[in-house]
PDB file of N, CA and C in Angstrom:
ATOM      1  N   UNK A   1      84.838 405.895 158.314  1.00  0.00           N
ATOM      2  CA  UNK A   1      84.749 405.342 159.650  1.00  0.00           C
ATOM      3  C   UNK A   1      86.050 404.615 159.960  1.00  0.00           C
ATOM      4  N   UNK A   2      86.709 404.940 161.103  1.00  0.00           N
ATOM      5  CA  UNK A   2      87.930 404.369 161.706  1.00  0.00           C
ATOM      6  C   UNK A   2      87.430 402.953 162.354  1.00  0.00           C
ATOM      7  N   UNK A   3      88.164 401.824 162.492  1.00  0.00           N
ATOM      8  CA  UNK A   3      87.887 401.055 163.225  1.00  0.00           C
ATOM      9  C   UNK A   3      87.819 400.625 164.653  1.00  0.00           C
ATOM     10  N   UNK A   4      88.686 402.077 165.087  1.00  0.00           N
ATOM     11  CA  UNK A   4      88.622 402.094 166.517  1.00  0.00           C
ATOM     12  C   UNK A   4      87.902 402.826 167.204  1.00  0.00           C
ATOM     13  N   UNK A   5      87.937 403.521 166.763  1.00  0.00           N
ATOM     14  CA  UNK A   5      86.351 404.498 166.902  1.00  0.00           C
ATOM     15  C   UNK A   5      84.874 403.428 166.899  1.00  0.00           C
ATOM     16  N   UNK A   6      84.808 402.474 165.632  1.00  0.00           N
ATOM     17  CA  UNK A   6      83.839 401.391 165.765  1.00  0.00           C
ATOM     18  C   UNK A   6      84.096 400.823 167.382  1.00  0.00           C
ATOM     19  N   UNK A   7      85.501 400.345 167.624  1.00  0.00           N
ATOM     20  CA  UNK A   7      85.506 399.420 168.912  1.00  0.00           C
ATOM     21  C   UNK A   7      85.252 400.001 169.804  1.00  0.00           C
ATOM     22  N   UNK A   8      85.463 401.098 170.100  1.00  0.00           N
ATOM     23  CA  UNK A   8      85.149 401.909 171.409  1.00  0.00           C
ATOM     24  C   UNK A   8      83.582 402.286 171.854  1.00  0.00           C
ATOM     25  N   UNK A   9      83.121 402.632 170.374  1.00  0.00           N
ATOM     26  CA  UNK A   9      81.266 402.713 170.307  1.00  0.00           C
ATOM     27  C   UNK A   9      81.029 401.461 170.968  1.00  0.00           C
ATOM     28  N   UNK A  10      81.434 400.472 170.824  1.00  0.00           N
ATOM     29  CA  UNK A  10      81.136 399.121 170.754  1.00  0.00           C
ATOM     30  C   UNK A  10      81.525 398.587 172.475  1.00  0.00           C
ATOM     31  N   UNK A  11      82.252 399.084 172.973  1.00  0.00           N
ATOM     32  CA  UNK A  11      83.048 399.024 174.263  1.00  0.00           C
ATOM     33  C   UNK A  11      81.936 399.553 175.316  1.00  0.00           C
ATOM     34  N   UNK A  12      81.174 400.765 174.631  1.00  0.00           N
ATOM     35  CA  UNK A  12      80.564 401.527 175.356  1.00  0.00           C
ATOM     36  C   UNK A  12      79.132 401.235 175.544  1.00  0.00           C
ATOM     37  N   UNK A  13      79.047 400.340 174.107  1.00  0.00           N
ATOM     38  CA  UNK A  13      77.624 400.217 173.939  1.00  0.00           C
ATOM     39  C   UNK A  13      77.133 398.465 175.085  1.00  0.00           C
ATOM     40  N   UNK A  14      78.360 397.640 174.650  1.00  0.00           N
ATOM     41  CA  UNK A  14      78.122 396.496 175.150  1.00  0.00           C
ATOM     42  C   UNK A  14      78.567 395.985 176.529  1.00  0.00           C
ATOM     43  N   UNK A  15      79.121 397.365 177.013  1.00  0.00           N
ATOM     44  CA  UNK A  15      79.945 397.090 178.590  1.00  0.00           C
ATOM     45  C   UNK A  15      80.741 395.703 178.141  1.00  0.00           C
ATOM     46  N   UNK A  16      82.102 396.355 177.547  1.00  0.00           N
ATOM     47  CA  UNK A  16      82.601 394.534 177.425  1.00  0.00           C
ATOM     48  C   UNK A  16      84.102 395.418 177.173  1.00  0.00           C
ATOM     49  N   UNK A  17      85.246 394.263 176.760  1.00  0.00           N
ATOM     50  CA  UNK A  17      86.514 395.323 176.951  1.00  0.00           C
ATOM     51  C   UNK A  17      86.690 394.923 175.621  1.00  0.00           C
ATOM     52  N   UNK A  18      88.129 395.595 175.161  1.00  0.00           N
ATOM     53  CA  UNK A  18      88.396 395.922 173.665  1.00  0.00           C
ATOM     54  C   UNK A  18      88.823 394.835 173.308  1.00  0.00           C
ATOM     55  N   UNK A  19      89.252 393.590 173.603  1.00  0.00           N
ATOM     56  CA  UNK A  19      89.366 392.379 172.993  1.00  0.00           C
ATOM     57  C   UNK A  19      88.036 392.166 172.752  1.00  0.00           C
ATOM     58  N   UNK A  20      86.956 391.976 173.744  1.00  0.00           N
ATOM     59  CA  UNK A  20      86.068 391.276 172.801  1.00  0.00           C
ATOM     60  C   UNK A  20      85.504 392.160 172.067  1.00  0.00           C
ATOM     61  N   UNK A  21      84.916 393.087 172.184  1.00  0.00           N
ATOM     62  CA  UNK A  21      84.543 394.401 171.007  1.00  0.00           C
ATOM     63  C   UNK A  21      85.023 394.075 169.844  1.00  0.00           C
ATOM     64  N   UNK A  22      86.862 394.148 170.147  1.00  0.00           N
ATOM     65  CA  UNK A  22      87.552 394.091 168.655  1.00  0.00           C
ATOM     66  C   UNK A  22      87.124 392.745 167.944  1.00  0.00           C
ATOM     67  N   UNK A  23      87.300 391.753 168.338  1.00  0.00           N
ATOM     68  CA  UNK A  23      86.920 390.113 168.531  1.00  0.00           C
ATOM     69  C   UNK A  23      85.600 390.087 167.122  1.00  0.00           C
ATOM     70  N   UNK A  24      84.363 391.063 168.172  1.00  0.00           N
ATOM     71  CA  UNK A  24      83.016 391.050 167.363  1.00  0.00           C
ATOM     72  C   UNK A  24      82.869 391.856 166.041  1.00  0.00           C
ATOM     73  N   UNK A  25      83.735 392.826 166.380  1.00  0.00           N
ATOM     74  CA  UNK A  25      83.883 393.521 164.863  1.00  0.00           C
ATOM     75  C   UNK A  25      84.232 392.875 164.118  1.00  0.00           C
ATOM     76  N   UNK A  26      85.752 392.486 164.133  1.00  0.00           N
ATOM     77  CA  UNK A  26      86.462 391.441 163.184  1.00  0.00           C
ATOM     78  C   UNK A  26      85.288 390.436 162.423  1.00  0.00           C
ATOM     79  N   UNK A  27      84.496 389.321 163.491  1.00  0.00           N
ATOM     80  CA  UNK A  27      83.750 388.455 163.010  1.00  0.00           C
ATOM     81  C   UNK A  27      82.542 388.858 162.251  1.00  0.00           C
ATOM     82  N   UNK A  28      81.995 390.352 162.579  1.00  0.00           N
ATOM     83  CA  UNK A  28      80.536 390.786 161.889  1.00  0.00           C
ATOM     84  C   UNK A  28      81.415 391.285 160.683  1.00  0.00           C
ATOM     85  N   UNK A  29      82.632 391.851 160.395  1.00  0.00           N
ATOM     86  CA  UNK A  29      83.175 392.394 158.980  1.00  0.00           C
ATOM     87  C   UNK A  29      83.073 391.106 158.439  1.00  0.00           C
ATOM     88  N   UNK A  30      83.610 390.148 158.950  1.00  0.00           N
ATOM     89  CA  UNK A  30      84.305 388.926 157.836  1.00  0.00           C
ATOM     90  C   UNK A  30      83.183 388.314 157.870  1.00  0.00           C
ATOM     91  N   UNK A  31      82.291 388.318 157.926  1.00  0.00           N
ATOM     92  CA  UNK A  31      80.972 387.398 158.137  1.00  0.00           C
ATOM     93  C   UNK A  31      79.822 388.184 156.787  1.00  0.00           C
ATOM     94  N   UNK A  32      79.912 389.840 157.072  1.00  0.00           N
ATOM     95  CA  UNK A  32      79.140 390.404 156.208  1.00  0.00           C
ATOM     96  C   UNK A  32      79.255 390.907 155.024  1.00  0.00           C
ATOM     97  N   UNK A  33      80.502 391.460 154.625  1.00  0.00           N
ATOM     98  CA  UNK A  33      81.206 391.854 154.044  1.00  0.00           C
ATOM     99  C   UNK A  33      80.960 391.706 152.538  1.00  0.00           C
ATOM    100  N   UNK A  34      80.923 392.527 151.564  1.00  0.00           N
ATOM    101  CA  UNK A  34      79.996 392.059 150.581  1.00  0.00           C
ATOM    102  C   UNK A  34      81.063 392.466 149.006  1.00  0.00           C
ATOM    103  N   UNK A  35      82.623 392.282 149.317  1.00  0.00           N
ATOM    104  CA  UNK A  35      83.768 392.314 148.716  1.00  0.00           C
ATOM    105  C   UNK A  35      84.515 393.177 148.890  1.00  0.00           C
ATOM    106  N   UNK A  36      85.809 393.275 148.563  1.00  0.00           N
ATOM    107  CA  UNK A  36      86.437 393.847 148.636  1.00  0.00           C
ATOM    108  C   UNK A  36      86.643 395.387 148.320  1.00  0.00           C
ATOM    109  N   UNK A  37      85.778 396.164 148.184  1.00  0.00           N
ATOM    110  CA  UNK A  37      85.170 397.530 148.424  1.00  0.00           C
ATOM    111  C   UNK A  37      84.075 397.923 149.127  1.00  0.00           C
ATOM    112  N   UNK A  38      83.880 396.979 149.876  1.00  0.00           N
ATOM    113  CA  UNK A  38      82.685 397.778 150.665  1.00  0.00           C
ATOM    114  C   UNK A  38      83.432 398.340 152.344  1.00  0.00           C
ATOM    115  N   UNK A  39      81.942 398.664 152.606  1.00  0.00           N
ATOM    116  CA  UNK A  39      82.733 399.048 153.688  1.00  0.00           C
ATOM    117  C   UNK A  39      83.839 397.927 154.671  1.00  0.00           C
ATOM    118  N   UNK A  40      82.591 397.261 155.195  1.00  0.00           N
ATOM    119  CA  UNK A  40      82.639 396.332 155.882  1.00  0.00           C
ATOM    120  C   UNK A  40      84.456 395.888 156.198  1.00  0.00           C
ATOM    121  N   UNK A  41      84.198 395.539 154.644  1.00  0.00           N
ATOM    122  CA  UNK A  41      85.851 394.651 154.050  1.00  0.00           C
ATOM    123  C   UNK A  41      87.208 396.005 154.415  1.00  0.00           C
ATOM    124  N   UNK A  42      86.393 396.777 154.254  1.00  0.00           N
ATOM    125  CA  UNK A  42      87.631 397.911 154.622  1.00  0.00           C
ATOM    126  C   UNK A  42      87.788 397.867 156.489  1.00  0.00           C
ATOM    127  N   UNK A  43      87.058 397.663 156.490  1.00  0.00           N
ATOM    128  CA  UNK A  43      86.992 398.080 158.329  1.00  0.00           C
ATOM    129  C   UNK A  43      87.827 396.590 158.440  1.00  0.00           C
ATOM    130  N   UNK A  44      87.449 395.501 157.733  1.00  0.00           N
ATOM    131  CA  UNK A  44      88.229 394.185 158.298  1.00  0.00           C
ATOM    132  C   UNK A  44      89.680 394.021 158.068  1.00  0.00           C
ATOM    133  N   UNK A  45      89.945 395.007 157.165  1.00  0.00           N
ATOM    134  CA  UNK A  45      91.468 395.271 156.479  1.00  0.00           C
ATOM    135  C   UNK A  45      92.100 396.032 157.639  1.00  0.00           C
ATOM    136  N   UNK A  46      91.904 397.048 157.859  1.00  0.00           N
ATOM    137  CA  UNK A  46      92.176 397.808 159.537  1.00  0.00           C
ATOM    138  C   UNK A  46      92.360 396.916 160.612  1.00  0.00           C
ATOM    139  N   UNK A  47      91.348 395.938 161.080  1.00  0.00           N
ATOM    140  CA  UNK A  47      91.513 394.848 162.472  1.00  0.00           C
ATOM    141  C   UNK A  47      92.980 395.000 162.799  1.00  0.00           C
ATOM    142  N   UNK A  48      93.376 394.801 164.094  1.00  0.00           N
ATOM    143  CA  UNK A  48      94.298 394.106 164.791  1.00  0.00           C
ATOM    144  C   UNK A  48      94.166 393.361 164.977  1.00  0.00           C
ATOM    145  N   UNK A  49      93.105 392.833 164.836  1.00  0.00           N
ATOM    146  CA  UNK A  49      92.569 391.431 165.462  1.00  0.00           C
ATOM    147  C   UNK A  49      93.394 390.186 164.614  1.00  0.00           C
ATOM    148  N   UNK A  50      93.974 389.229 165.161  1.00  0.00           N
ATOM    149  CA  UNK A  50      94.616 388.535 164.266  1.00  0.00           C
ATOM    150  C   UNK A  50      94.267 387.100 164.690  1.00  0.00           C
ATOM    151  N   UNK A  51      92.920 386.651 164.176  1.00  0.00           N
ATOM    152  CA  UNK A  51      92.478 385.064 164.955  1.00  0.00           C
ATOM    153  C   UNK A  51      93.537 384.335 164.571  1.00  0.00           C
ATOM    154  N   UNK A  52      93.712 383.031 165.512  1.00  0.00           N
ATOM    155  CA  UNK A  52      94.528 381.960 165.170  1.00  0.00           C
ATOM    156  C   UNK A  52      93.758 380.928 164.218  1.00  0.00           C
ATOM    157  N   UNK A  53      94.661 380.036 164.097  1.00  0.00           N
ATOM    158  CA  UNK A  53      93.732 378.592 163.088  1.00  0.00           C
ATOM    159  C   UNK A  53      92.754 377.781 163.393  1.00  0.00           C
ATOM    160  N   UNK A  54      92.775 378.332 164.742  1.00  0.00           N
ATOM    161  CA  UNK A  54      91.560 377.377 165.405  1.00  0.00           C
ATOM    162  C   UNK A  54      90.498 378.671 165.660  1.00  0.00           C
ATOM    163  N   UNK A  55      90.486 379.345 165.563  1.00  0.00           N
ATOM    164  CA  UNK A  55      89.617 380.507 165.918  1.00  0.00           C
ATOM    165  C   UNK A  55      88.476 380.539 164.704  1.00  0.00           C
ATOM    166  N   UNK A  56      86.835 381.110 165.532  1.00  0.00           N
ATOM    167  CA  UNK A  56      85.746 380.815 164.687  1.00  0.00           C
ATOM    168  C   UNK A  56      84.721 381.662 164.577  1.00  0.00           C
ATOM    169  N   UNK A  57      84.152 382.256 163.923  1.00  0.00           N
ATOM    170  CA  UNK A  57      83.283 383.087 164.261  1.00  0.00           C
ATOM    171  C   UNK A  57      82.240 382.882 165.380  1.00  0.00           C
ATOM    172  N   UNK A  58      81.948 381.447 165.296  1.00  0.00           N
ATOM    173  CA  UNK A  58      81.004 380.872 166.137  1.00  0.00           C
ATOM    174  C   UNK A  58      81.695 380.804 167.333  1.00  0.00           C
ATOM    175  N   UNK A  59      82.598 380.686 167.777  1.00  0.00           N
ATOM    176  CA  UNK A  59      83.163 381.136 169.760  1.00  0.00           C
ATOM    177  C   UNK A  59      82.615 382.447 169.868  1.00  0.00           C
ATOM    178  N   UNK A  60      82.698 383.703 169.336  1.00  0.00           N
ATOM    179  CA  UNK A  60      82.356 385.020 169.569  1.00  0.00           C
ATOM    180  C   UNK A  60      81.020 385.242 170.274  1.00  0.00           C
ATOM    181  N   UNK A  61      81.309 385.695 171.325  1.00  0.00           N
ATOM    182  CA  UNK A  61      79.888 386.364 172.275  1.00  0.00           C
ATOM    183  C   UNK A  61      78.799 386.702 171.024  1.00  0.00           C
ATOM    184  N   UNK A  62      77.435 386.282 171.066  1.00  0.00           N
ATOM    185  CA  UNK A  62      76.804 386.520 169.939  1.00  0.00           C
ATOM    186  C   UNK A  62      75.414 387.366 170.631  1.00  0.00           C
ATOM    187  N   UNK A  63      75.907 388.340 171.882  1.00  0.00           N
ATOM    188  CA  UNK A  63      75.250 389.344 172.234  1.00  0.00           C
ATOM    189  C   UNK A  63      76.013 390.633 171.741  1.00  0.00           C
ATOM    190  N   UNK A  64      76.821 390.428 171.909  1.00  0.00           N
ATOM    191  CA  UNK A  64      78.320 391.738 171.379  1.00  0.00           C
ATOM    192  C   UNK A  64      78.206 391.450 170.009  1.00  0.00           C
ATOM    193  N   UNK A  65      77.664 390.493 169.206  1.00  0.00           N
ATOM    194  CA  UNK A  65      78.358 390.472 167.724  1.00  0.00           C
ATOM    195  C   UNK A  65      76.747 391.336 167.260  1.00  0.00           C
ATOM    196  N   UNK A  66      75.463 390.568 167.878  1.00  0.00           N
ATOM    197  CA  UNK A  66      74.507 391.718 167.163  1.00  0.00           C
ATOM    198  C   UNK A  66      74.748 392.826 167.508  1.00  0.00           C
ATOM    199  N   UNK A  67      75.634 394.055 168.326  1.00  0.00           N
ATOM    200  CA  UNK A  67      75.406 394.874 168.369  1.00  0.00           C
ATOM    201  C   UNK A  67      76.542 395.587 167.812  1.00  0.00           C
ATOM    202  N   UNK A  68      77.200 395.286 167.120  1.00  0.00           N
ATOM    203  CA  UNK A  68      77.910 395.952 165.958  1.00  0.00           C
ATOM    204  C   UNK A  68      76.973 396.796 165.274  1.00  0.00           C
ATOM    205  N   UNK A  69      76.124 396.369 164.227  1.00  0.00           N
ATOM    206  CA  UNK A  69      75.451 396.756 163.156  1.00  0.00           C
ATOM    207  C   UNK A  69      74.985 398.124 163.805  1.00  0.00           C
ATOM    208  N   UNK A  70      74.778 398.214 165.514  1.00  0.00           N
ATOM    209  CA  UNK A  70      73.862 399.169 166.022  1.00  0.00           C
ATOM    210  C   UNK A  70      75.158 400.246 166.427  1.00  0.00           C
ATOM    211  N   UNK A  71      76.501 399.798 166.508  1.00  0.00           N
ATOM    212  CA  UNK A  71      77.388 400.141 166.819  1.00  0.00           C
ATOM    213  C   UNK A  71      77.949 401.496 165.540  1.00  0.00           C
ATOM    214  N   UNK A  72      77.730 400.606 164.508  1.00  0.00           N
ATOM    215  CA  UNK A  72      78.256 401.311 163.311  1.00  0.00           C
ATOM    216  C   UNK A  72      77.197 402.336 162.478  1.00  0.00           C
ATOM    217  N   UNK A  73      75.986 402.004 163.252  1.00  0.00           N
ATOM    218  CA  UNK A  73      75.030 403.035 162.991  1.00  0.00           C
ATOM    219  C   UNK A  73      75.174 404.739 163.785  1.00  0.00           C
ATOM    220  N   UNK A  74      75.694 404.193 165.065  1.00  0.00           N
ATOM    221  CA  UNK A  74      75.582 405.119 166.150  1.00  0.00           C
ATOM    222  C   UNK A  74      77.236 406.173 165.306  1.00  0.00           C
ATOM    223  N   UNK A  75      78.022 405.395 164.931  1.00  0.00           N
ATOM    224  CA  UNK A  75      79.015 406.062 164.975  1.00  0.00           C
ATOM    225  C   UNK A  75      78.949 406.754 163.531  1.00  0.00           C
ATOM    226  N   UNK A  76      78.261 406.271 162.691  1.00  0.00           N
ATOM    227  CA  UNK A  76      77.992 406.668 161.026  1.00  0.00           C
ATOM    228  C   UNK A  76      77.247 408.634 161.461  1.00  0.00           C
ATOM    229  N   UNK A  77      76.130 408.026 162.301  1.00  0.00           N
ATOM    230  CA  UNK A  77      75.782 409.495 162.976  1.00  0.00           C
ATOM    231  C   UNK A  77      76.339 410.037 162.935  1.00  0.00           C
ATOM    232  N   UNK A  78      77.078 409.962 164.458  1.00  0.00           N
ATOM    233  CA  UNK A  78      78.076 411.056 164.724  1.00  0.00           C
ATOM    234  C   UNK A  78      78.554 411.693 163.821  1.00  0.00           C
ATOM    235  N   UNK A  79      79.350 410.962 162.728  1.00  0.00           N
ATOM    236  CA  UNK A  79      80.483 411.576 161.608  1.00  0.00           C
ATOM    237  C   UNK A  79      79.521 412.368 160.944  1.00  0.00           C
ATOM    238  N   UNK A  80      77.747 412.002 160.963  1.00  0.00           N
ATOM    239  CA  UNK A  80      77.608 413.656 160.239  1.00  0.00           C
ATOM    240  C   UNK A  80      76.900 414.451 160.534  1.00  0.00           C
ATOM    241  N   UNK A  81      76.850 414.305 162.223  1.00  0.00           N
ATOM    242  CA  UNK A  81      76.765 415.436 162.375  1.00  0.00           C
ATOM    243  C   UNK A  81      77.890 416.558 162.843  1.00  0.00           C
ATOM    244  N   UNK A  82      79.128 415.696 162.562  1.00  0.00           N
ATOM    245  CA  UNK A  82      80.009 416.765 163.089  1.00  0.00           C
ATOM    246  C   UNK A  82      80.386 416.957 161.175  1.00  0.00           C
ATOM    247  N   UNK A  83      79.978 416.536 160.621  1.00  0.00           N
ATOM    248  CA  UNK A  83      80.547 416.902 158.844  1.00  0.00           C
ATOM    249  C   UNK A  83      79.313 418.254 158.936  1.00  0.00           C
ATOM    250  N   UNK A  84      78.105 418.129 159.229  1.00  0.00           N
ATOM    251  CA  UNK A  84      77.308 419.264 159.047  1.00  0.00           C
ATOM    252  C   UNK A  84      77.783 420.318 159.835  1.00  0.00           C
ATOM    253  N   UNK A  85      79.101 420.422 161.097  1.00  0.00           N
ATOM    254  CA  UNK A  85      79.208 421.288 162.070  1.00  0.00           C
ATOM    255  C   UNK A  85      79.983 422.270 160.994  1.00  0.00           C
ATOM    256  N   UNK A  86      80.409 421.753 160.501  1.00  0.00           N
ATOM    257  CA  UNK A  86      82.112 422.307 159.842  1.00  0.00           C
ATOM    258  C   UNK A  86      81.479 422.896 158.821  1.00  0.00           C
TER     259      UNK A  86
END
């Protein structure tokens, strides 16, 4: 899974623009993330997102941040059903 591909599912799913999309990804990776090989942590390694020092998970829209999980489901799909096309 690409991470922009996540933001755009995420763009589409939450009517919101790619800062905050990207914003909620960033915070649901670094929030869930369960070390440094999982997925999660890989998708947070990708971000552009680059919070400042004052930046918190807790500012993040926390209607856009639950819908990651539903975000990365929708897009996990996709990838197989186009892996079963091929």
């Amino acid at each position: 899974m690409d991470i922009n591909t996540l933001i755009s599912k995420l763009v589409e799913i939450a009517d919101v623009d790619d800062f905050t999309a990207a914003e909620a990804v960033h915070a649901y990776c670094s929030l869930n993330h369960e070390g440094q090989w999982s997925k999660l942590y890989r998708l947070l390694s990708q971000s552009e997102f680059r919070p400042g020092p004052l930046w918190s998970e807790a500012y993040v829209d926390e209607f856009v941040l639950e819908l990651v999980p539903e975000a990365i489901l929708r897009v996990e799909a996709e990838e197989e059903v186009v892996e079963c096309e091929v």
